[in-house]
C-alpha atoms as a PDB file:
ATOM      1  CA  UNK A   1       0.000   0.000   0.000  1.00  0.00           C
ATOM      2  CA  UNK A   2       1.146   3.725  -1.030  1.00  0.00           C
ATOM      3  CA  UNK A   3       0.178   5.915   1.661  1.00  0.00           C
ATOM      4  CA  UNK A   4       0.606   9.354   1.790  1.00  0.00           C
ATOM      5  CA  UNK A   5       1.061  11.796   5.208  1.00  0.00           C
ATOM      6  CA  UNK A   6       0.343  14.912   5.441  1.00  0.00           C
ATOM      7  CA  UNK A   7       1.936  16.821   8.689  1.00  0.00           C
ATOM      8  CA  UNK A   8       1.056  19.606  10.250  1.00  0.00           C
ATOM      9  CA  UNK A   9      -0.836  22.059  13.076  1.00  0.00           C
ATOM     10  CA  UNK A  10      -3.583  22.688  10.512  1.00  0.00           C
ATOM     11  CA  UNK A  11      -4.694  25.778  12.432  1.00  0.00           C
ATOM     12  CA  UNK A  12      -7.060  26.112  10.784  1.00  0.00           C
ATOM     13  CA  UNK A  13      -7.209  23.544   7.812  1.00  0.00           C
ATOM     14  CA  UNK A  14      -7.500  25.284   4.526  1.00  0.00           C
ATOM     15  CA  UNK A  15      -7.739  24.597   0.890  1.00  0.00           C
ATOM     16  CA  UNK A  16      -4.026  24.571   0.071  1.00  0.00           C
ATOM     17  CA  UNK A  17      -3.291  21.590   2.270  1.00  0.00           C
ATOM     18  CA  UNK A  18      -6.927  19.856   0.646  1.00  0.00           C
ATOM     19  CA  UNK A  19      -4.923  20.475  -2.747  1.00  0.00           C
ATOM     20  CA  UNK A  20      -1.627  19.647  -2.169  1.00  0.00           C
ATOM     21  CA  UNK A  21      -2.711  16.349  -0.450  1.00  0.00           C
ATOM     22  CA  UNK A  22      -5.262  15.075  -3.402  1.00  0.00           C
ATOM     23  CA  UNK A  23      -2.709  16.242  -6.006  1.00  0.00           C
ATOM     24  CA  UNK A  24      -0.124  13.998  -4.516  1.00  0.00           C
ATOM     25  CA  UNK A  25      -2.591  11.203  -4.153  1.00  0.00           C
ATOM     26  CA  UNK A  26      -3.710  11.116  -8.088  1.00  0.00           C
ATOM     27  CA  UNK A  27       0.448  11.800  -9.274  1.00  0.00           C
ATOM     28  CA  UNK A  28       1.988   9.401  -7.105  1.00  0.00           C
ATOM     29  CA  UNK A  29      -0.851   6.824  -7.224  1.00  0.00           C
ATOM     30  CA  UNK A  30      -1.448   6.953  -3.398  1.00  0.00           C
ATOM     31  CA  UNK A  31      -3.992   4.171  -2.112  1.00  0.00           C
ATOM     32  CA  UNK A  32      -4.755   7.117   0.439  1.00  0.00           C
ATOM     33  CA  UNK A  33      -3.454  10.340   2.348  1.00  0.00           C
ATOM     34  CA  UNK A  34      -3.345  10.516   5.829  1.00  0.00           C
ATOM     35  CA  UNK A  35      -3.339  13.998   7.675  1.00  0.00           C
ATOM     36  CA  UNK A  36      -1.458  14.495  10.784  1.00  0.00           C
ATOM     37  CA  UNK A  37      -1.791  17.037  13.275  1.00  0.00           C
ATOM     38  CA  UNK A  38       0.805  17.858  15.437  1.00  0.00           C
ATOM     39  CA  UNK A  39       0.554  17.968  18.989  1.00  0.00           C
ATOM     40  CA  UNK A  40       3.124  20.473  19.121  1.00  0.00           C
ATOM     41  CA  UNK A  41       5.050  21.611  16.246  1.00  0.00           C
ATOM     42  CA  UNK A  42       9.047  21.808  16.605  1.00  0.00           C
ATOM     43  CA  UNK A  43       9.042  25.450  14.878  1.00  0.00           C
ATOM     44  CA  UNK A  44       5.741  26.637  16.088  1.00  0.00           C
ATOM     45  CA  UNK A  45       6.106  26.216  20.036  1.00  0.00           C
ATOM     46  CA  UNK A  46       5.793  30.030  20.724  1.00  0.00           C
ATOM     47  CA  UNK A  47       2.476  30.327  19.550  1.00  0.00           C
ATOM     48  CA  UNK A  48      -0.183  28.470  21.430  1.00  0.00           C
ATOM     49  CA  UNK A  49      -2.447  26.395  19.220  1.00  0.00           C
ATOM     50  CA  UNK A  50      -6.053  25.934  18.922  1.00  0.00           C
ATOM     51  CA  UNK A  51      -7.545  23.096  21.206  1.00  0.00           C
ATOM     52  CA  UNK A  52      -6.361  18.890  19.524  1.00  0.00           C
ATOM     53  CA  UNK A  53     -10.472  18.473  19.281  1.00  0.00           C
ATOM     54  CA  UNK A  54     -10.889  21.698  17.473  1.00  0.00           C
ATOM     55  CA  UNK A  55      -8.398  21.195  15.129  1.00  0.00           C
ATOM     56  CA  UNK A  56      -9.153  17.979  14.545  1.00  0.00           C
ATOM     57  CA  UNK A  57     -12.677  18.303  14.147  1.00  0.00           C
ATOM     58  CA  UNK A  58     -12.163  21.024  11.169  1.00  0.00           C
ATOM     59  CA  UNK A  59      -9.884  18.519   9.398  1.00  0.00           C
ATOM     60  CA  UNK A  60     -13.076  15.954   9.646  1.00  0.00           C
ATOM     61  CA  UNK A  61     -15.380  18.490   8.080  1.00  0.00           C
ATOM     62  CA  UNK A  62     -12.605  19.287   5.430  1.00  0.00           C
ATOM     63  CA  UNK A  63     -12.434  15.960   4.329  1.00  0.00           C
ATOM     64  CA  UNK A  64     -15.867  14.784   4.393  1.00  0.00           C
ATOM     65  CA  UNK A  65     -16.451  13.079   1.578  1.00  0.00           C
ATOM     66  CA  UNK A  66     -12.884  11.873   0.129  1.00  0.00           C
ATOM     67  CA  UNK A  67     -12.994   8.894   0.857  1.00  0.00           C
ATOM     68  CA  UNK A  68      -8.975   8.292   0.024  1.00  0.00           C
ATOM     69  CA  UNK A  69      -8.673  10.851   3.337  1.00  0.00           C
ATOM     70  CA  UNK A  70      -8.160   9.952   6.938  1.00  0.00           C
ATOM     71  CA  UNK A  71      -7.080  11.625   9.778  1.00  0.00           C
ATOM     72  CA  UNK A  72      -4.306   9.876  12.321  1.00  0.00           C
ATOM     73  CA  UNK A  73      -4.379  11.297  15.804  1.00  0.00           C
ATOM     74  CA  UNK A  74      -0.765   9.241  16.615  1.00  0.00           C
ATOM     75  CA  UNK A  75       1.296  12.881  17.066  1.00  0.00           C
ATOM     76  CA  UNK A  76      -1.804  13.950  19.265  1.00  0.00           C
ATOM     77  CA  UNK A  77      -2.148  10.861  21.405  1.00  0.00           C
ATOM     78  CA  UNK A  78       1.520  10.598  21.929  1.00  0.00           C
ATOM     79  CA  UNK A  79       1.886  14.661  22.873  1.00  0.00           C
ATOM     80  CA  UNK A  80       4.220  16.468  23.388  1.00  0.00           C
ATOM     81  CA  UNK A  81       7.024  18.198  20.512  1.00  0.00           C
ATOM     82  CA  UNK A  82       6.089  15.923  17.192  1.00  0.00           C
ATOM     83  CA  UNK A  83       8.978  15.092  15.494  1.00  0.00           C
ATOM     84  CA  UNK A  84       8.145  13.363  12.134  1.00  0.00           C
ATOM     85  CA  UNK A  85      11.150  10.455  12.518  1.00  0.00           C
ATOM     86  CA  UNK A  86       8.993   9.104  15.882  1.00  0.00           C
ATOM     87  CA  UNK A  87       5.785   9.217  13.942  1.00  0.00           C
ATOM     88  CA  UNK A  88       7.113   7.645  11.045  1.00  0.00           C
ATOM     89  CA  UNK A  89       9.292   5.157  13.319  1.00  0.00           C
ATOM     90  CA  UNK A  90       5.642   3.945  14.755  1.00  0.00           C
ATOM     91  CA  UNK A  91       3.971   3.646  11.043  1.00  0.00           C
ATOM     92  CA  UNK A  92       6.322   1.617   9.676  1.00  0.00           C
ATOM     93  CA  UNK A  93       6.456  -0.677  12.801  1.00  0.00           C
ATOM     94  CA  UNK A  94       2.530  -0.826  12.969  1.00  0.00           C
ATOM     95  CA  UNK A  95       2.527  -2.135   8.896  1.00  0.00           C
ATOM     96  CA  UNK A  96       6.176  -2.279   7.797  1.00  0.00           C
ATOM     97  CA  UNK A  97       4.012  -3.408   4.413  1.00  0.00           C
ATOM     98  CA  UNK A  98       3.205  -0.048   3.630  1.00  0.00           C
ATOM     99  CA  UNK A  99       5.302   1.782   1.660  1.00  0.00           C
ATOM    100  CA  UNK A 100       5.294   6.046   3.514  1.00  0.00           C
ATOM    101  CA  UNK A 101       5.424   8.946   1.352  1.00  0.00           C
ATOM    102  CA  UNK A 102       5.852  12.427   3.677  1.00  0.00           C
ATOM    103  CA  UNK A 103       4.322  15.182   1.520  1.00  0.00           C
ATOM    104  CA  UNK A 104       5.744  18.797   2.174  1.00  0.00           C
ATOM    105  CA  UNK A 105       6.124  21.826   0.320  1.00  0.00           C
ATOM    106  CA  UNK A 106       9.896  23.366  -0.706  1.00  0.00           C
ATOM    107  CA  UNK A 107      10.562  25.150   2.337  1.00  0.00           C
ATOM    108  CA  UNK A 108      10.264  22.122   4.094  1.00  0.00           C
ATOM    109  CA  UNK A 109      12.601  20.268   1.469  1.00  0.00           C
ATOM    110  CA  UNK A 110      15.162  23.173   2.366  1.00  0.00           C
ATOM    111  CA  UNK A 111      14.458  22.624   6.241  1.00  0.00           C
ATOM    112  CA  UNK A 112      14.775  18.736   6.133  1.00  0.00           C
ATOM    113  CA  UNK A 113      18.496  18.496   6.825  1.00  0.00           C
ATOM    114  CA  UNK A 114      18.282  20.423  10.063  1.00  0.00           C
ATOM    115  CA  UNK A 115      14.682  17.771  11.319  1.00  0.00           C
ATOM    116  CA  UNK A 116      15.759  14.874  14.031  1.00  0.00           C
ATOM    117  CA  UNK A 117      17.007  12.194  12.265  1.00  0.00           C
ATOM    118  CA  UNK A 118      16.627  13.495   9.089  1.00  0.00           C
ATOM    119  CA  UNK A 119      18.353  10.543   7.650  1.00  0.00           C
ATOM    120  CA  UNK A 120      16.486   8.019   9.191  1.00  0.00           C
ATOM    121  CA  UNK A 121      13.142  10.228   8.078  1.00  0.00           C
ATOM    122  CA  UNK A 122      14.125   9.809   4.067  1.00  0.00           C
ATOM    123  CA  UNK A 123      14.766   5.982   4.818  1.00  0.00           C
ATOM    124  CA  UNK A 124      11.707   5.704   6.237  1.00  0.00           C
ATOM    125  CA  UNK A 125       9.531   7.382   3.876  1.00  0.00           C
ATOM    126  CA  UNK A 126      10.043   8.958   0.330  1.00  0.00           C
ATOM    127  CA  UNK A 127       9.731  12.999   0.552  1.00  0.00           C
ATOM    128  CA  UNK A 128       7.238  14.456  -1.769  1.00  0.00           C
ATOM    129  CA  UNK A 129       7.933  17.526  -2.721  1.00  0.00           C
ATOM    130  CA  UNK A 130       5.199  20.118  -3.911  1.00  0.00           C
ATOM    131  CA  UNK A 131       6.371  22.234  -6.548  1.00  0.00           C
ATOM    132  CA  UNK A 132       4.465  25.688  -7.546  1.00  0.00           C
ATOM    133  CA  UNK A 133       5.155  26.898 -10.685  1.00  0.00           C
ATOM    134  CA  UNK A 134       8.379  28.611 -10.480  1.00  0.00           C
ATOM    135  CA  UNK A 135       9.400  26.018  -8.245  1.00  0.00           C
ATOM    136  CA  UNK A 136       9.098  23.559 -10.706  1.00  0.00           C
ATOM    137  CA  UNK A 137      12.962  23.116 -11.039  1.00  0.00           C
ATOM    138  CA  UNK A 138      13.773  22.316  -7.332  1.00  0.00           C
ATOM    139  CA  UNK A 139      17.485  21.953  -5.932  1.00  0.00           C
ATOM    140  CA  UNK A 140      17.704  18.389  -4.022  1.00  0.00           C
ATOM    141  CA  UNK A 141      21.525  19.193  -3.400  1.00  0.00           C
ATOM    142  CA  UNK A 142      20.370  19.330   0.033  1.00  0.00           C
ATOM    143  CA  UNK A 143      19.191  15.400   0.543  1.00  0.00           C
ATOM    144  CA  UNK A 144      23.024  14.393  -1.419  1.00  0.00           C
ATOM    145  CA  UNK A 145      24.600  13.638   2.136  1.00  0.00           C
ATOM    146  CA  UNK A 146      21.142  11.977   3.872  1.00  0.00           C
ATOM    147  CA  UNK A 147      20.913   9.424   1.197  1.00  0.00           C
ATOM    148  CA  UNK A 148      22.374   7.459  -1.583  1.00  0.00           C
ATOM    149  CA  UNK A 149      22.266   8.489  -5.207  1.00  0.00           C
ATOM    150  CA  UNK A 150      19.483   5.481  -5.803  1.00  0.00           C
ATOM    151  CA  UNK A 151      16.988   6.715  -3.184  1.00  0.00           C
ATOM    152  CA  UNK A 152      17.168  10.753  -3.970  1.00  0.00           C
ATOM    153  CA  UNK A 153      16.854   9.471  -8.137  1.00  0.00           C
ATOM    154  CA  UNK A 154      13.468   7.655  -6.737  1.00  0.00           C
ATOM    155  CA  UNK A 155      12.658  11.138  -4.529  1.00  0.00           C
ATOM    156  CA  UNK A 156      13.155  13.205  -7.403  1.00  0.00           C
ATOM    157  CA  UNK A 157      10.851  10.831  -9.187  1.00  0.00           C
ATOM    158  CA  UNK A 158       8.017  11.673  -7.129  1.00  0.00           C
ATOM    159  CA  UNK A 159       8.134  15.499  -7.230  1.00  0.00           C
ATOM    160  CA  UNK A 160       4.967  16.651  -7.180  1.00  0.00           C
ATOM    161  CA  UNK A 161       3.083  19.830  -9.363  1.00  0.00           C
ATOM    162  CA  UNK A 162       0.449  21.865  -7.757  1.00  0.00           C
ATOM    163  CA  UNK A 163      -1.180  25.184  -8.669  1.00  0.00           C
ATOM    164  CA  UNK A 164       0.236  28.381  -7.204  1.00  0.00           C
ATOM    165  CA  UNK A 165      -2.116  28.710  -4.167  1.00  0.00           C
ATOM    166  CA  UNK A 166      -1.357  31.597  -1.835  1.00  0.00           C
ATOM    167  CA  UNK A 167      -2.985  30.698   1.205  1.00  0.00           C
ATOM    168  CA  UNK A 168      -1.507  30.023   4.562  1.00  0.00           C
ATOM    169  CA  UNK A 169      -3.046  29.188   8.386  1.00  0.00           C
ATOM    170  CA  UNK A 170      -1.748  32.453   9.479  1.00  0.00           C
ATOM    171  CA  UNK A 171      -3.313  34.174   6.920  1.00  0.00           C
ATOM    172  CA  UNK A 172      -6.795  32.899   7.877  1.00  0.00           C
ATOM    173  CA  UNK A 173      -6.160  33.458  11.545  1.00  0.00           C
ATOM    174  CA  UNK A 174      -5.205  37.602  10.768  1.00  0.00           C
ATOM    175  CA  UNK A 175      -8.045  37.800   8.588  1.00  0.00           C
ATOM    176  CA  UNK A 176     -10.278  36.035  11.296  1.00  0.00           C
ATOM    177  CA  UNK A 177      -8.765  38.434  14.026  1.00  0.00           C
ATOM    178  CA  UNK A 178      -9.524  41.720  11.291  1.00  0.00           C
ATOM    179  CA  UNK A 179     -12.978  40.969  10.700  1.00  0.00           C
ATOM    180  CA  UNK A 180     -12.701  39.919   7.130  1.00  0.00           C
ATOM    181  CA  UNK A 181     -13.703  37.226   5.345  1.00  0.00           C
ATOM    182  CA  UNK A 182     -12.136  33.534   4.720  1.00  0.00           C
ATOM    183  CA  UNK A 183     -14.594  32.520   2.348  1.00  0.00           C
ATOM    184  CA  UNK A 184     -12.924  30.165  -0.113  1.00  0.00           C
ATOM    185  CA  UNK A 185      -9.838  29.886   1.465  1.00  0.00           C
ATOM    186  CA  UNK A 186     -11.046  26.920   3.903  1.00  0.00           C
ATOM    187  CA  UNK A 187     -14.658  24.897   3.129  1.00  0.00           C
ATOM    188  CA  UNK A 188     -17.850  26.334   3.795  1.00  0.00           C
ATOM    189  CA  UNK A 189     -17.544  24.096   6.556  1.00  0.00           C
ATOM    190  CA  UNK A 190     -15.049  24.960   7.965  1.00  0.00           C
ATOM    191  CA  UNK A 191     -15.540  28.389   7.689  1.00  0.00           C
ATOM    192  CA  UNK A 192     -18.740  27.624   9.837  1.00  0.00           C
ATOM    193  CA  UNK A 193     -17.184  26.053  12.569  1.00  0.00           C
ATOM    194  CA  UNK A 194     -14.089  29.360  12.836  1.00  0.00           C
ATOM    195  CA  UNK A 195     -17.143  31.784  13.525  1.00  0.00           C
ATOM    196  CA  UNK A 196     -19.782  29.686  15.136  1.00  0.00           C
ATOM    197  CA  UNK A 197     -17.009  28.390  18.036  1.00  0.00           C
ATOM    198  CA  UNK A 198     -15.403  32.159  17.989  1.00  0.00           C
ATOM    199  CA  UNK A 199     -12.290  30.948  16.797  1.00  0.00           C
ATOM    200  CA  UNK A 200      -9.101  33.363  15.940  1.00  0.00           C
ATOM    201  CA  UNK A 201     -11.253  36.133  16.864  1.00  0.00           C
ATOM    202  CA  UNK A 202      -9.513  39.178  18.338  1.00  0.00           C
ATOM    203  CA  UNK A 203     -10.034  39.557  22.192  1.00  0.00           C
ATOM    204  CA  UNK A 204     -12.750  42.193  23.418  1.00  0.00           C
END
């Protein structure tokens, strides 16, 4: 079994990690794509996130309906920092049948040297790499000294192309804060649960 994971705080969820995850599942033929929230994220612990159940719950109303999407709670269960080499350590011991593929955009390719492990992260699952338009010529120079010249060949292989789509978490969250609107930039759903639960909203 192929099976994508997608990692991340999804605070909130929004329609750039919806089309980065089912754009990696058609090109790399996934079986399915997991999503996993972090606990705690290793670059984000300065910022205090929004409630595991909240989060969670908007990534259940994102992905209602795909039926190649599922949501593992591992990272969340296990608490704490969530660094990606114990998650994937603990998928490929639960089904060492399974063959991992991490998806991540290029600042995260750029980053990966500097992760925990980050050898033992590209041996345990293949890095797929979203590329946006410009980025469509990426640099794996940085992977040359994590693995051998057969494995980043098969990496390279499974580069991934996406649209341009300018939208991030923090965006969502300011624009929350401001008053404005986040329509089409995360579900209708979504978008439903941010204002009915008061979420992001600027204090009184």
């Amino acid at each position: 079994m192929r099976l994508g994971l997608l990692g991340g705080t999804f605070d909130p969820v929004h329609y750039g990690h919806l089309i980065l995850a089912e754009n990696a599942r058609e090109q790399c033929r996934l079986a399915a794509v997991w999503f996993l929230p972090a606990a705690t994220a290793p670059h984000k612990k300065d910022r205090p996130l929004t409630s595991a159940e909240k989060r969670i719950e908007m990534l259940r109303l994102a992905i209602a309906g795909n039926e190649a999407f599922s949501i593992c709670t591992q990272e969340i269960e296990r608490g704490g920092i969530s660094y990606s080499v114990e998650t994937l350590s603990f998928l490929n011991a639960q089904d060492p049948s399974r063959e991992l593929f991490f998806l991540m955009g290029t600042d995260m390719l750029l980053d990966l040297p500097n992760w925990r492990e980050a050898e033992r992260v590209c041996q345990l699952a293949v890095p797929v790499v979203a590329c946006r338009g410009a980025d469509a010529d990426l640099d794996f120079s940085c992977l040359e000294h994590l693995v051998s010249p057969e494995r980043l060949a098969y990496i390279r292989r499974h580069q991934v192309e996406m649209p341009r789509i300018g939208i991030s978490s923090a965006e969502i969250r300011r624009r929350v804060a401001l008053g404005q609107t986040i329509r089409y930039l995360v579900p209708p759903a979504v978008e439903m649960y941010i204002l009915s639960h008061g979420l992001y909203a600027a204090p009184r």
